[in-house]
PDB file of N, CA and C in Angstrom:
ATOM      1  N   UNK A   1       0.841  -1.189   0.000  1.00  0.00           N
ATOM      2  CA  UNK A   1       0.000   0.000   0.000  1.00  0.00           C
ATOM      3  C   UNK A   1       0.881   1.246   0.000  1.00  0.00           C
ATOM      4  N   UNK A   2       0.572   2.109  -0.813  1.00  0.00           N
ATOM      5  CA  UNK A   2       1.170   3.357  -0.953  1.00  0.00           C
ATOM      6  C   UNK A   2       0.675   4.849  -0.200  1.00  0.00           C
ATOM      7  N   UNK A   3       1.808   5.549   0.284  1.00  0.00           N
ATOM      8  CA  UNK A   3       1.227   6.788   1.137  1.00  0.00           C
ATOM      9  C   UNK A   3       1.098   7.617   0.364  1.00  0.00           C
ATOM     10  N   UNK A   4      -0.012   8.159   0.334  1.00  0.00           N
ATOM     11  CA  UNK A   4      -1.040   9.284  -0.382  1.00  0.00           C
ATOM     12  C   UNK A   4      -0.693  10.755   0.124  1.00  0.00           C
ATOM     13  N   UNK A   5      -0.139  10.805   1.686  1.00  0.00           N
ATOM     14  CA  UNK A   5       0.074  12.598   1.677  1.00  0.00           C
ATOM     15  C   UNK A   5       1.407  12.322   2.198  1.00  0.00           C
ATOM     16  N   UNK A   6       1.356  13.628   2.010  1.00  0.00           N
ATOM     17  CA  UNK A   6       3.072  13.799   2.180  1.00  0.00           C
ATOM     18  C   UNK A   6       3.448  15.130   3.437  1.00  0.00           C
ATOM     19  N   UNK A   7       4.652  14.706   4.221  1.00  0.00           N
ATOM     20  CA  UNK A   7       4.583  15.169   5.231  1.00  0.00           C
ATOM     21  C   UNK A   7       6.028  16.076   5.568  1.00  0.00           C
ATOM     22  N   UNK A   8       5.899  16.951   6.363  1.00  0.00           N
ATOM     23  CA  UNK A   8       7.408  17.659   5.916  1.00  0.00           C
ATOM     24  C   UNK A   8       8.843  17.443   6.045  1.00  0.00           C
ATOM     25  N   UNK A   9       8.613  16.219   6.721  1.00  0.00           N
ATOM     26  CA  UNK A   9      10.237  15.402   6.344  1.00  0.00           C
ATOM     27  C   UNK A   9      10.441  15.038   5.007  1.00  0.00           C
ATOM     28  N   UNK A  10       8.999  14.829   4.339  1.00  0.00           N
ATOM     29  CA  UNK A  10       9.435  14.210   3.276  1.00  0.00           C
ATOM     30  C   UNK A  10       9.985  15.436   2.087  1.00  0.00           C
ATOM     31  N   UNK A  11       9.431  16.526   2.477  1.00  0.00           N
ATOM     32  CA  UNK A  11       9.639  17.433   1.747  1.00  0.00           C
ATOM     33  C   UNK A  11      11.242  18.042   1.996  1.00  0.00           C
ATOM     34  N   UNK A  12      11.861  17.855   3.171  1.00  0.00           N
ATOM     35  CA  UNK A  12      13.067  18.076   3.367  1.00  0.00           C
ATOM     36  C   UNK A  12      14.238  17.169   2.997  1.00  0.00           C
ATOM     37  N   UNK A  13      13.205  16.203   2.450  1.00  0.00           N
ATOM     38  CA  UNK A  13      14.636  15.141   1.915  1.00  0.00           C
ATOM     39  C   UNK A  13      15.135  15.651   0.783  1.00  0.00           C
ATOM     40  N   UNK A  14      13.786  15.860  -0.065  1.00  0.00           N
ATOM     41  CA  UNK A  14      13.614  15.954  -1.157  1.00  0.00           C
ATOM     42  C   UNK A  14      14.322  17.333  -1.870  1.00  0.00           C
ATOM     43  N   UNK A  15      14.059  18.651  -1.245  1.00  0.00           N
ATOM     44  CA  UNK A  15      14.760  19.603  -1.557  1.00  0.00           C
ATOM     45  C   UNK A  15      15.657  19.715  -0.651  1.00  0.00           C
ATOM     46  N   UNK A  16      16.339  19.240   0.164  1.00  0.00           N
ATOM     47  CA  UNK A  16      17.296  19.603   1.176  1.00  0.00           C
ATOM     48  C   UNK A  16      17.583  20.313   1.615  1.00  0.00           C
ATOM     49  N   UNK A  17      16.629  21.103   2.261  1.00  0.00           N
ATOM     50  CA  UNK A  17      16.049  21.958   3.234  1.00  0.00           C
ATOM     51  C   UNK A  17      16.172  22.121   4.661  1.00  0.00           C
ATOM     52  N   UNK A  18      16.049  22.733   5.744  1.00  0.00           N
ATOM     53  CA  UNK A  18      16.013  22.020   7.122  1.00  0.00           C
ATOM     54  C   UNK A  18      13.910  22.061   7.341  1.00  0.00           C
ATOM     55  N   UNK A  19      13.725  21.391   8.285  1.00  0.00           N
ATOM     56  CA  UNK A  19      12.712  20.820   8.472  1.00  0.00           C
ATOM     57  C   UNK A  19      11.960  21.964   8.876  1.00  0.00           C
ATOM     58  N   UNK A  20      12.246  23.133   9.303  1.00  0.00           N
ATOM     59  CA  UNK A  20      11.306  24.080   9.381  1.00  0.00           C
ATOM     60  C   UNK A  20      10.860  24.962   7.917  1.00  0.00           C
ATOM     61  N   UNK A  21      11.856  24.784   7.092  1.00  0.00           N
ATOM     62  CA  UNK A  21      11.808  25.432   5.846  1.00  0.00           C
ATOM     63  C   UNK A  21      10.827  24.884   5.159  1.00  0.00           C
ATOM     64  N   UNK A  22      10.532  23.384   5.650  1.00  0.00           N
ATOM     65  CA  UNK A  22       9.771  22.436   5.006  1.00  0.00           C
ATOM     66  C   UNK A  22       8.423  22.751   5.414  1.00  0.00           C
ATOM     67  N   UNK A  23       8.114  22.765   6.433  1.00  0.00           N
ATOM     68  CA  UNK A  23       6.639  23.493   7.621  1.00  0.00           C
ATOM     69  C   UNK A  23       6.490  24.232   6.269  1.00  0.00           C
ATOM     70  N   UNK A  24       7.301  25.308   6.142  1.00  0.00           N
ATOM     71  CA  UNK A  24       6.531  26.611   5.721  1.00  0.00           C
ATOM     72  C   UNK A  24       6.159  26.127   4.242  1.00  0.00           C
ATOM     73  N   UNK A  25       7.113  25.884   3.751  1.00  0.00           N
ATOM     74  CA  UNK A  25       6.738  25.094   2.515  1.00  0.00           C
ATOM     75  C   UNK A  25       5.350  24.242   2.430  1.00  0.00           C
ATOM     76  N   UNK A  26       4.901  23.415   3.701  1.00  0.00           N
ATOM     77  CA  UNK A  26       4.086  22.410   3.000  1.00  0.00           C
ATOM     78  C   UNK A  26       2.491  23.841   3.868  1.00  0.00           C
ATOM     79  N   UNK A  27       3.282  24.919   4.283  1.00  0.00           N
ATOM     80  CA  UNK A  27       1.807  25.708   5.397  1.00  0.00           C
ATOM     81  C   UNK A  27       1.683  26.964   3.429  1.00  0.00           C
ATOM     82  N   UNK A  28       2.615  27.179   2.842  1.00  0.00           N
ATOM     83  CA  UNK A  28       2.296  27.713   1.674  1.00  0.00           C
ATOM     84  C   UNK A  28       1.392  27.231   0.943  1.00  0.00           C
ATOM     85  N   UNK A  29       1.758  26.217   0.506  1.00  0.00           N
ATOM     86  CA  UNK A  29       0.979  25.310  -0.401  1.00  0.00           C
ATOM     87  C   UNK A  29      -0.414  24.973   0.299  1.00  0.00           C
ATOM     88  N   UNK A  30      -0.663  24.596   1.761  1.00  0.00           N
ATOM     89  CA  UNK A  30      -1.957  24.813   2.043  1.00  0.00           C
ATOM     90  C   UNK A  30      -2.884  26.115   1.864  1.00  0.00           C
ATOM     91  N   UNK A  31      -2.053  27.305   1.911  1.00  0.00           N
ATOM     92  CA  UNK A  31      -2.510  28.518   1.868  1.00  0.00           C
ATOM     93  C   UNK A  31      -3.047  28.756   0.092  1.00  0.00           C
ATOM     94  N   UNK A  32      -2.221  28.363  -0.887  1.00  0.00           N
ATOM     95  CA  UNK A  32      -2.691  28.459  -2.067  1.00  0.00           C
ATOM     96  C   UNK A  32      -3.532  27.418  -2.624  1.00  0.00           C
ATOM     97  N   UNK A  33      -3.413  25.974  -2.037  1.00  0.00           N
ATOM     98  CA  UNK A  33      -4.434  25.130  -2.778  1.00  0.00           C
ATOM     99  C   UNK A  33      -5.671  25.482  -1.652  1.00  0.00           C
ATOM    100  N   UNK A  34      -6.114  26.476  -0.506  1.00  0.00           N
ATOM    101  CA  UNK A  34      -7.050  27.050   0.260  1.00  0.00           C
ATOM    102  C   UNK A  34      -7.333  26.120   0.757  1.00  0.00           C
ATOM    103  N   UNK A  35      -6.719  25.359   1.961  1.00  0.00           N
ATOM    104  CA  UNK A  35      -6.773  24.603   3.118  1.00  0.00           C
ATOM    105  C   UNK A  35      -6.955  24.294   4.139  1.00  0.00           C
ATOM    106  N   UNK A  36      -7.292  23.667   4.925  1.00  0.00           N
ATOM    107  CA  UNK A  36      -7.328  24.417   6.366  1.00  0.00           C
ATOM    108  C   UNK A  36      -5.786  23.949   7.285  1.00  0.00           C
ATOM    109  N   UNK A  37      -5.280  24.342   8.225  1.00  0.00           N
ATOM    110  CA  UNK A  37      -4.079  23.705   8.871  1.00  0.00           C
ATOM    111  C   UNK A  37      -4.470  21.949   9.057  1.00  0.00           C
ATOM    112  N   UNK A  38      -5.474  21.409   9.246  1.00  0.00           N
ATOM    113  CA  UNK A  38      -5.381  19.880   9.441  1.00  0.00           C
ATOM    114  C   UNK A  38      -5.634  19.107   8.919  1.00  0.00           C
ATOM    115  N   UNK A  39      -5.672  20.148   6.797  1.00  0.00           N
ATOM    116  CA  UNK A  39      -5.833  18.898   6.327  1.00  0.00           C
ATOM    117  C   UNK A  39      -4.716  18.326   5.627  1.00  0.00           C
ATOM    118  N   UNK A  40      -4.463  17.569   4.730  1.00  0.00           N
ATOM    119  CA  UNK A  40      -2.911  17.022   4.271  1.00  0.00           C
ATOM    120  C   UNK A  40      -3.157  17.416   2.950  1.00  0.00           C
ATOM    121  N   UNK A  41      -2.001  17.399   2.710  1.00  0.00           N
ATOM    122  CA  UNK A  41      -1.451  17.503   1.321  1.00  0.00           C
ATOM    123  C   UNK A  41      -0.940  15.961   0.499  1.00  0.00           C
ATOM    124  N   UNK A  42      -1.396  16.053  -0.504  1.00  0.00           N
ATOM    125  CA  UNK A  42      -1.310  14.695  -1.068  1.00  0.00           C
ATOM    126  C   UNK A  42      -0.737  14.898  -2.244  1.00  0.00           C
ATOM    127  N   UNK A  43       0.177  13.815  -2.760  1.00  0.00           N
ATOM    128  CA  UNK A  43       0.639  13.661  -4.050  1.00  0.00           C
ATOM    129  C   UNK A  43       0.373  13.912  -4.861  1.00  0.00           C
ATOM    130  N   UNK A  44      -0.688  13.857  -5.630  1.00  0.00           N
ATOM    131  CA  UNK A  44      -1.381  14.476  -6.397  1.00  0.00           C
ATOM    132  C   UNK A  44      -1.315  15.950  -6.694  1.00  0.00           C
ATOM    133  N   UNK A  45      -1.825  16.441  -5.389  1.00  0.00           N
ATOM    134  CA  UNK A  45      -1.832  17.703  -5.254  1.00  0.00           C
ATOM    135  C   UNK A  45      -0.473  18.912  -5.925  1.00  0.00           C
TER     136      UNK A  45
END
């Protein structure tokens, strides 16, 4: 089974970032796809 959202470690691997850079990163992207703070962000997305 495959994970569907993605979480901000994963985003710090990925651009190599530190893990707060990643927060803001994945709290942006909630702000533009109009989110609320608890919901996730998914692959797709």
């Amino acid at each position: 089974m495959k994970r569907v959202c993605i979480y901000p470690q994963d985003v710090s691997i990925i651009t190599v970032k530190s893990l707060a850079q990643a927060q803001r990163v994945l709290r942006n992207l909630r702000f533009a796809l109009n989110k609320r703070k608890d919901q996730y962000i998914t692959f797709d997305e």
